[in-house]
N, C-alpha and C. Protein backbone atom coordinates (compact mmCIF):
# COMPACT_ATOMS: atom_id res chain seq x y z
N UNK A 1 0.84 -1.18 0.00
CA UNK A 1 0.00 0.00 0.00
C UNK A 1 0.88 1.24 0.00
N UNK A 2 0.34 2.02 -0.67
CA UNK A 2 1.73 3.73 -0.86
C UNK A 2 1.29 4.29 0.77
N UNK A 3 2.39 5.15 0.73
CA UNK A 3 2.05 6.13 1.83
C UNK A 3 1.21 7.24 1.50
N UNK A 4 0.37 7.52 2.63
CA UNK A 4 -0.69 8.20 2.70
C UNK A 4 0.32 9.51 3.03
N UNK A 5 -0.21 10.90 2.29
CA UNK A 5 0.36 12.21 2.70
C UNK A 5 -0.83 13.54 2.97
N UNK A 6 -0.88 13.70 4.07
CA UNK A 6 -1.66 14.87 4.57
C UNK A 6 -1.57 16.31 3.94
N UNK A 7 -2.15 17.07 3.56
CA UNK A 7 -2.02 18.67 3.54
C UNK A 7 -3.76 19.31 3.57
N UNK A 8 -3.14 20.55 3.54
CA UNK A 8 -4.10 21.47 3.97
C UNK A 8 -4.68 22.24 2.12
N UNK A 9 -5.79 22.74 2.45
CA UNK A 9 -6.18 23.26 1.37
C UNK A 9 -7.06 24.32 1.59
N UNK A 10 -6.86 25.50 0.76
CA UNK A 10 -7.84 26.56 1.52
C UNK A 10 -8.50 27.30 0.17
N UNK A 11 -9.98 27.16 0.23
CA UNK A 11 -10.60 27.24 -0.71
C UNK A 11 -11.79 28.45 -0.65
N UNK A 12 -12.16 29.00 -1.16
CA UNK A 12 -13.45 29.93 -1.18
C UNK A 12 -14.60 29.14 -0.71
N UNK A 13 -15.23 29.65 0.14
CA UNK A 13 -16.58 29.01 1.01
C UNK A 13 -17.71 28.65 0.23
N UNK A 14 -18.14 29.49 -0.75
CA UNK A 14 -19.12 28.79 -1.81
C UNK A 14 -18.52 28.15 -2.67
N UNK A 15 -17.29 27.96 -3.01
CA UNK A 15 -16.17 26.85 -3.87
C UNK A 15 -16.32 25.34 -3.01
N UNK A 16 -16.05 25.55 -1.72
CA UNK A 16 -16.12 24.31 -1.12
C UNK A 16 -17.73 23.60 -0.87
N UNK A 17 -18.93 24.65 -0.62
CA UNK A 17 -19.96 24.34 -0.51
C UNK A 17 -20.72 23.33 -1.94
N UNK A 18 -20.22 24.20 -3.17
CA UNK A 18 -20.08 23.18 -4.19
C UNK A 18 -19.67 22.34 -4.49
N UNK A 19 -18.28 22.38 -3.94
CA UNK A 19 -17.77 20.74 -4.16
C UNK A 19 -18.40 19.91 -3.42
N UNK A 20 -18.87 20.39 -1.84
CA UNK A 20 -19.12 19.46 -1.44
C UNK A 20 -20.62 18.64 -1.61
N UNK A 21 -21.39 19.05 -2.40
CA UNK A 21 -22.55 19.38 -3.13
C UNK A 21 -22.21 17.90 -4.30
N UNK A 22 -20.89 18.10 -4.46
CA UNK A 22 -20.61 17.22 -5.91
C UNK A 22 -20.19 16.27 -5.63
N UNK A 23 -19.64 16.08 -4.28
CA UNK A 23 -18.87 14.97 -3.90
C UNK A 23 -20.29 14.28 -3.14
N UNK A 24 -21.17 14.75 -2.49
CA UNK A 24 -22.24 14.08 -2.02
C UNK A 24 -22.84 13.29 -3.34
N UNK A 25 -23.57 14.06 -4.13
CA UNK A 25 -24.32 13.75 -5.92
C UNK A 25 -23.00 12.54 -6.26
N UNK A 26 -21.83 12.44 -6.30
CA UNK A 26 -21.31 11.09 -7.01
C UNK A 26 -21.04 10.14 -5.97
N UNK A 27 -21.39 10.22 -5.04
CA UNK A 27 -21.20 9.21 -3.73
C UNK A 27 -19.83 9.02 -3.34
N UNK A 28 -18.96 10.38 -3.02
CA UNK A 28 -17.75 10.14 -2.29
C UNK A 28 -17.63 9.92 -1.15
N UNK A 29 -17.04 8.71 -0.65
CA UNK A 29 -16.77 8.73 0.56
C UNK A 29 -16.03 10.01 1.29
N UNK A 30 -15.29 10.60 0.79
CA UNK A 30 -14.39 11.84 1.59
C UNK A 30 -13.84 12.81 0.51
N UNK A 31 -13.71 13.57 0.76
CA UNK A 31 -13.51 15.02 0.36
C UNK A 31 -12.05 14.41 -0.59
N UNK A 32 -11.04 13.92 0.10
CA UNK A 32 -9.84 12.91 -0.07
C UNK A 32 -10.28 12.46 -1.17
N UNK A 33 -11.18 11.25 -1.50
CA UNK A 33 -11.40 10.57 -2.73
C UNK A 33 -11.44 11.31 -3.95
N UNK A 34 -12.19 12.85 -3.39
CA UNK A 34 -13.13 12.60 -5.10
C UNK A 34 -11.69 13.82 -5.35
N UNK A 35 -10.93 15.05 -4.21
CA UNK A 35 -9.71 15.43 -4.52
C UNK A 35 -8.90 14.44 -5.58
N UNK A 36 -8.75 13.32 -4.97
CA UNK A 36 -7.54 12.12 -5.70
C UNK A 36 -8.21 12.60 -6.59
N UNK A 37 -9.43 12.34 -7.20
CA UNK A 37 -9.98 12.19 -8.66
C UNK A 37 -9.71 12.92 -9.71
N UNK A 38 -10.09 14.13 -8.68
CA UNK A 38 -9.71 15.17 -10.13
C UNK A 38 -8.37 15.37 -10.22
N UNK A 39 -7.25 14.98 -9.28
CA UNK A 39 -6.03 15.05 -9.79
C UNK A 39 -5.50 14.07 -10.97
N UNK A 40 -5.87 12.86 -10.37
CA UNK A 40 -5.74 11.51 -11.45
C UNK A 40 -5.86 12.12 -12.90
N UNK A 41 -7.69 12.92 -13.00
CA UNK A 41 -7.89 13.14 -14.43
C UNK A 41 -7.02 13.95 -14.73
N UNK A 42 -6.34 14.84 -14.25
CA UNK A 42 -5.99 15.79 -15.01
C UNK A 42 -4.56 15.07 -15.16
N UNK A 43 -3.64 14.56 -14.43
CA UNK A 43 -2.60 14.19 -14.60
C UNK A 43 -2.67 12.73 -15.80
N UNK A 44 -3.49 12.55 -16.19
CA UNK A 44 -4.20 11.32 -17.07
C UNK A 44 -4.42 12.05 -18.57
N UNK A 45 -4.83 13.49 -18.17
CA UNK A 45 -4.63 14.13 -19.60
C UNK A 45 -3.62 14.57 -20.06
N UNK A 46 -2.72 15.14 -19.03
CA UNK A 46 -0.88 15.55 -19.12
C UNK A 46 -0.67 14.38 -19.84
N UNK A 47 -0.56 12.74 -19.53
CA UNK A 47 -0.30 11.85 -20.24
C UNK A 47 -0.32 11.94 -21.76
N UNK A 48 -1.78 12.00 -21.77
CA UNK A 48 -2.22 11.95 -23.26
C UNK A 48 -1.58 12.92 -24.02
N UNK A 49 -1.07 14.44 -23.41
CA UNK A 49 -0.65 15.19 -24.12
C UNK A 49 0.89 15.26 -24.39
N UNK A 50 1.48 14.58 -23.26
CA UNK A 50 3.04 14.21 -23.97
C UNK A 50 3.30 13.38 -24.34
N UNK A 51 2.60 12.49 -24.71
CA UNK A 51 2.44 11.11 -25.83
C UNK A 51 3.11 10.34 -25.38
N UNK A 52 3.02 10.13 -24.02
CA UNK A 52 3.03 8.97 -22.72
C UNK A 52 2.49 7.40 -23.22
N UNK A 53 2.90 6.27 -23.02
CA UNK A 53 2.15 5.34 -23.52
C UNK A 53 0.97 5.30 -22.22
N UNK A 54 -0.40 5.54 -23.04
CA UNK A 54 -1.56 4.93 -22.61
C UNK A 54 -2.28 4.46 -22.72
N UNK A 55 -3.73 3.91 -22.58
CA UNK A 55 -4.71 2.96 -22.45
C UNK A 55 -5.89 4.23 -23.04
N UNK A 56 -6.66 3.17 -23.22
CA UNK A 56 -8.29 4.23 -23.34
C UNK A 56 -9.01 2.75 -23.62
N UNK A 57 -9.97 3.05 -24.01
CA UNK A 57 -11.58 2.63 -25.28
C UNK A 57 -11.78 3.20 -26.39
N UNK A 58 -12.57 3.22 -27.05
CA UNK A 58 -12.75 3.61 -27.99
C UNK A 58 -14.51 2.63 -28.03
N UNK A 59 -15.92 3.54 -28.06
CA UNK A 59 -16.68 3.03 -28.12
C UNK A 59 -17.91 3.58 -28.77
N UNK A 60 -18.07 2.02 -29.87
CA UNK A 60 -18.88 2.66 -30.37
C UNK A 60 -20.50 2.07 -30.70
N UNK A 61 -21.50 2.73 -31.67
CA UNK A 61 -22.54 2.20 -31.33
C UNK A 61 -22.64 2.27 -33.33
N UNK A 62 -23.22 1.31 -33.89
CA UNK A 62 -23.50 1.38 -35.39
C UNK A 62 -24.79 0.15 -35.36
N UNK A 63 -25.04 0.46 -36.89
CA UNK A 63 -26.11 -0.34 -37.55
C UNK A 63 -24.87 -1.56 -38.44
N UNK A 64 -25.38 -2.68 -37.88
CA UNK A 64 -24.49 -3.70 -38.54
C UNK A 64 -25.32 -4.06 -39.88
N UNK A 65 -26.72 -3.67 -40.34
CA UNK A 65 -27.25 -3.55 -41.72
C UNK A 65 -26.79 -2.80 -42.74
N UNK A 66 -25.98 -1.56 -41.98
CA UNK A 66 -25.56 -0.82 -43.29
C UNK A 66 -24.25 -1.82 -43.63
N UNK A 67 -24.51 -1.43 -45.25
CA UNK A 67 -23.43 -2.00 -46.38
C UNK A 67 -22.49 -2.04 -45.43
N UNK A 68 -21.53 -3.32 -45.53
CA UNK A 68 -19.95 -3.36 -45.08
C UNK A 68 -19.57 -2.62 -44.07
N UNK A 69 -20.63 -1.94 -43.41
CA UNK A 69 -20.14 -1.88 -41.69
C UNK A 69 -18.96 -2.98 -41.15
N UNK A 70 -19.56 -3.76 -40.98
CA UNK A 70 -19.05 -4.83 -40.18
C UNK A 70 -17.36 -4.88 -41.30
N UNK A 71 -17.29 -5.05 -42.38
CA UNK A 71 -16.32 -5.74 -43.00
C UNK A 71 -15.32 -3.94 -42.73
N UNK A 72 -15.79 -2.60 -43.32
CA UNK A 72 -14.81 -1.45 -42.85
C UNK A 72 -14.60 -1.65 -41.13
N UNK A 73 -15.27 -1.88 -40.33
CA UNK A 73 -14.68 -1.60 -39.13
C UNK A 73 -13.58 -2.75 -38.62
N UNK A 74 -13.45 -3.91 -39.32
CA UNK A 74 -12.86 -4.75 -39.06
C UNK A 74 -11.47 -4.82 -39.76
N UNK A 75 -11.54 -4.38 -40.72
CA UNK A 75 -10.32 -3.84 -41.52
C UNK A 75 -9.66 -2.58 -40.89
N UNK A 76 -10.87 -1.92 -40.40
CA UNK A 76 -9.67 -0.77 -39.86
C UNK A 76 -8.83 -1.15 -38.62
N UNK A 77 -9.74 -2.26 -38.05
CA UNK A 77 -9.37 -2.20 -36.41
C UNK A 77 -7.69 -3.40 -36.76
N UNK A 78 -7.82 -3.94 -38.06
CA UNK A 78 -6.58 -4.81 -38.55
C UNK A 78 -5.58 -3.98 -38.49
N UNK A 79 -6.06 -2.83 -39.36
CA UNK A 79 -4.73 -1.61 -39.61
C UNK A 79 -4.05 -1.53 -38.10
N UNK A 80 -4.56 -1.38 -36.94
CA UNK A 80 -4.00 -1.01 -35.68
C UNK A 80 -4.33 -2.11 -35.25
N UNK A 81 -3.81 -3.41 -35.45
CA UNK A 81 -3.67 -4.60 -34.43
C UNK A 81 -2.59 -4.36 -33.27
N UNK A 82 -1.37 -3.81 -33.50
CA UNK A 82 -0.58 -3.63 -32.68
C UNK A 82 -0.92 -2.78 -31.54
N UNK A 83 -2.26 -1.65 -31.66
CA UNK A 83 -2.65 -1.31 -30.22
C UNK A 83 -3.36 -1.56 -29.86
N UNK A 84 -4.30 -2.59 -30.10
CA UNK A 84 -6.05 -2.94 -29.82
C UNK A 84 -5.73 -4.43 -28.57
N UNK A 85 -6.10 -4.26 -27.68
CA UNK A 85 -5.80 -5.27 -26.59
C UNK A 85 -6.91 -6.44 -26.69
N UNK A 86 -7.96 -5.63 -27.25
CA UNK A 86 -9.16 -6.41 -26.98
C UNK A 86 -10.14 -5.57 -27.49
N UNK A 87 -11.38 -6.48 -28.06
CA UNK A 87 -12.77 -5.96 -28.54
C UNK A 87 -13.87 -6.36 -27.70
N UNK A 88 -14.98 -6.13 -27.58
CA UNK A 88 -16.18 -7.07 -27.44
C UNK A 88 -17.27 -6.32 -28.37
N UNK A 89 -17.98 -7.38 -28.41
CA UNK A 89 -19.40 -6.86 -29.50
C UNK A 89 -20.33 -7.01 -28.61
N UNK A 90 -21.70 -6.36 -28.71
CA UNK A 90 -22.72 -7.07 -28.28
C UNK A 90 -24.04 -5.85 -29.00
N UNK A 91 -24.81 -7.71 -29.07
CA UNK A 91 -26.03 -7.06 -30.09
C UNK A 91 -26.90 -5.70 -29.50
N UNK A 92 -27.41 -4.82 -29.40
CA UNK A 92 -28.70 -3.72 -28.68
C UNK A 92 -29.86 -4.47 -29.06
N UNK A 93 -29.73 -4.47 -30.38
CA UNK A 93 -31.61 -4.82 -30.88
C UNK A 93 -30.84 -5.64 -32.23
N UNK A 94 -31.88 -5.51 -33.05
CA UNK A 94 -31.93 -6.50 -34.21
C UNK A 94 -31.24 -5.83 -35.53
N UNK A 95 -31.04 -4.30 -35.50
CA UNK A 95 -30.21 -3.54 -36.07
C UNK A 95 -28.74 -3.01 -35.60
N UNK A 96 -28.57 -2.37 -34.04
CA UNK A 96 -27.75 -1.85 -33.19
C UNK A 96 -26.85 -2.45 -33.04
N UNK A 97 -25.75 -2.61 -33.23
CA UNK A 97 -24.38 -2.85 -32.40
C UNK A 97 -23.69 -2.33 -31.25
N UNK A 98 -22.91 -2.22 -30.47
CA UNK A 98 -22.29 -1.86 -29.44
C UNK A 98 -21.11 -2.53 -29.51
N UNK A 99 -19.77 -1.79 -29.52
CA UNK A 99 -18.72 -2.30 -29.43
C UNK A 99 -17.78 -1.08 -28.52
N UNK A 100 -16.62 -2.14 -27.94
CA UNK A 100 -15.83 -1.70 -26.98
C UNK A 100 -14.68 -1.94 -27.55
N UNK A 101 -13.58 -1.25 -28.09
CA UNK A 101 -12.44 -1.71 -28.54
C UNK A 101 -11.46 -1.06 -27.36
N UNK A 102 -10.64 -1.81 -26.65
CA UNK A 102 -9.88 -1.80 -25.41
C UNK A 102 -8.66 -1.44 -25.91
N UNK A 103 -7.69 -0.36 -26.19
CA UNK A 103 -6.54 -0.12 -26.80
C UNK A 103 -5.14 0.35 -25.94
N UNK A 104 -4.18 0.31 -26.13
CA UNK A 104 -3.22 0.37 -25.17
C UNK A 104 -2.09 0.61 -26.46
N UNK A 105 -1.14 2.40 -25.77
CA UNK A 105 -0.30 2.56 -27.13
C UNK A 105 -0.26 4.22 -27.09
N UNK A 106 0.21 4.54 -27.68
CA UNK A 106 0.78 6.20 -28.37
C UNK A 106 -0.12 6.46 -28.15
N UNK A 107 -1.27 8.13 -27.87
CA UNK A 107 -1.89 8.80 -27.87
C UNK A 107 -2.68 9.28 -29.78
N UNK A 108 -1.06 9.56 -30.01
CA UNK A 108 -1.82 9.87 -31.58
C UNK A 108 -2.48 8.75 -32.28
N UNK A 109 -1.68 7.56 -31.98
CA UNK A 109 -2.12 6.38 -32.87
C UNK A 109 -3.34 5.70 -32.73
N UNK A 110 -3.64 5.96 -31.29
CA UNK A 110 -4.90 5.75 -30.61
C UNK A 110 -6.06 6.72 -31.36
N UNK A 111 -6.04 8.21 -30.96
CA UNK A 111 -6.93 8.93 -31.90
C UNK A 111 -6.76 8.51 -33.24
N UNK A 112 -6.00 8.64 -33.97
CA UNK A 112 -6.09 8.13 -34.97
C UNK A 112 -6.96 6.96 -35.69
N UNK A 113 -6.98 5.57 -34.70
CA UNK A 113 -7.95 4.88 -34.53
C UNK A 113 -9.14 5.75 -34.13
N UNK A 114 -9.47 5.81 -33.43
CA UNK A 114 -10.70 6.32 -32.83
C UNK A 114 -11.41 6.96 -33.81
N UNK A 115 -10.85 7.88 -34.67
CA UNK A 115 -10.85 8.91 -35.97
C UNK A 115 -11.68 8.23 -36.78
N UNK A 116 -10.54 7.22 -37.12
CA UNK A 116 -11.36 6.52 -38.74
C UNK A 116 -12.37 5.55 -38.54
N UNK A 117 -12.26 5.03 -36.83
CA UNK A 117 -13.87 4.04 -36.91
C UNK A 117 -14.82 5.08 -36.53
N UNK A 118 -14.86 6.09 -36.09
CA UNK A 118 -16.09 7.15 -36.05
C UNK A 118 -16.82 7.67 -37.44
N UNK A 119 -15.43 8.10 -38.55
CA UNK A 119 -15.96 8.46 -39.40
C UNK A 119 -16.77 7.42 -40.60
N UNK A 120 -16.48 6.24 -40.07
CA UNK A 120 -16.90 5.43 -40.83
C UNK A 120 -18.58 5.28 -41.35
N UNK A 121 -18.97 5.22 -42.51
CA UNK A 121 -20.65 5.50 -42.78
C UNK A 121 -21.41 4.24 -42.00
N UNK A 122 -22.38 4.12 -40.97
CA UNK A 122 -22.85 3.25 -40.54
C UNK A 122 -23.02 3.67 -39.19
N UNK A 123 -21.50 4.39 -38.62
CA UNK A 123 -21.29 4.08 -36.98
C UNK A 123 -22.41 5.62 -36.78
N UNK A 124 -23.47 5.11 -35.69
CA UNK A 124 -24.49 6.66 -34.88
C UNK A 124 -23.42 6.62 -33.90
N UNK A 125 -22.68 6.80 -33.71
CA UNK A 125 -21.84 7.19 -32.05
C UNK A 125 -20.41 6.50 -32.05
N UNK A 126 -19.77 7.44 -31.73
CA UNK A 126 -18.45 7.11 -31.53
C UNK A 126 -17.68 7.60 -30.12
N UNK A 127 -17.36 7.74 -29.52
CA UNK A 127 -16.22 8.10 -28.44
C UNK A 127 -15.03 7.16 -27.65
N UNK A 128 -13.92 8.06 -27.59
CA UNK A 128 -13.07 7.49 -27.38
C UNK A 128 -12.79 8.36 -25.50
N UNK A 129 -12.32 7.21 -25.20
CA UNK A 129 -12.13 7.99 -23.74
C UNK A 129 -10.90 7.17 -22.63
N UNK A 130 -10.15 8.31 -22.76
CA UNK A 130 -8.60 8.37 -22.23
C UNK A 130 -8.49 7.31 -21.03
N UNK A 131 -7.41 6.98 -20.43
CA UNK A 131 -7.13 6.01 -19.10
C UNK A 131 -5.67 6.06 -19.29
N UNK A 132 -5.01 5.63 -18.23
CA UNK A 132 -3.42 5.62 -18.24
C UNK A 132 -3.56 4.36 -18.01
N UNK A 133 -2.27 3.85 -18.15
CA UNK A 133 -1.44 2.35 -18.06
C UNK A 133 -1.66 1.97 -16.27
N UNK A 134 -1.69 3.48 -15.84
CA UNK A 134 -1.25 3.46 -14.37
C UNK A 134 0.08 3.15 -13.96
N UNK A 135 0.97 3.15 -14.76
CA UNK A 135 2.37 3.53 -14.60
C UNK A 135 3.23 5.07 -14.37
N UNK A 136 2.42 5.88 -14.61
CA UNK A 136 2.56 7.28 -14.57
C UNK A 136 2.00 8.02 -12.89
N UNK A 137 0.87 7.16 -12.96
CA UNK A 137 0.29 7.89 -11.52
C UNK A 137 0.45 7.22 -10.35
C-alpha cells in the first residue's frame, strides 16, 4: 500500500460548498477521494498530451445492416492490431451494435484509430475515452 500524505487546502466558502454538493451527488466517501480524482484526471490528460504510452476505449454504437459496416470496421481495427488489446461486440436490438475496442499505445495512434472508426458510414456514435497504463500515476 503507498504512503498516505496529509495537507491542507484553503478554498473559497461557496467553492467548497459546491464541491461538497458534488462529492455528495457522485457518492464520495471523503472530500480525499473525489480530490484524488480530479487530480488523477488531469494528470491522465498531461499523459495523453506528452504522448506517454496509454490505455483508453474507444466506443462505439453502429447499424451492422448498413453495407460493409461490419467488413470497414474490421479492416480498420486490422490496420492497428498492434494497439487494440481487446474488442467485445454485443447485439442492442436486431439492427444496433455496441462495441468496446480496449486499446493500449501512443496517444496519436490511438486517436487516430478512434478517428477513422467514427468516421466510418454506418457508426451513430463514436467516443473514445482516455485512461493511463497506471504507470505514470
Amino acid at each position: 500500500m503507498t504512503e498516505l500524505k496529509r495537507f491542507s487546502v484553503s478554498l473559497n466558502k461557496n467553492l467548497l460548498k459546491k464541491f461538497d454538493r458534488h462529492i455528495k451527488t457522485k457518492k464520495y466517501p471523503t472530500r480525499s477521494k473525489a480530490i484524488s480524482d480530479l487530480i488523477c484526471r488531469e494528470l491522465v490528460k498531461e499523459e495523453w498530451i506528452k504522448g506517454k504510452m496509454v490505455a483508453g476505449a474507444v466506443i462505439l454504437v453502429y447499424d451492422h445492416h448498413r453495407r460493409e459496416i461490419l467488413n470497414k470496421l474490421t479492416d480498420i481495427q486490422h490496420d492497428y492490431h498492434e494497439i487494440i488489446v481487446s474488442s467485445q461486440h454485443v447485439h442492442l436490438d436486431h439492427h444496433n451494435c455496441f462495441e468496446i475496442v480496449i486499446v493500449r499505445g501512443h496517444p496519436e495512434k490511438i486517436q487516430s484509430l478512434a478517428n477513422k472508426l467514427k468516421s466510418a458510414k454506418g457508426v451513430k456514435f463514436a467516443s473514445l475515452t482516455p485512461a493511463t497504463t497506471g504507470k505514470e500515476i
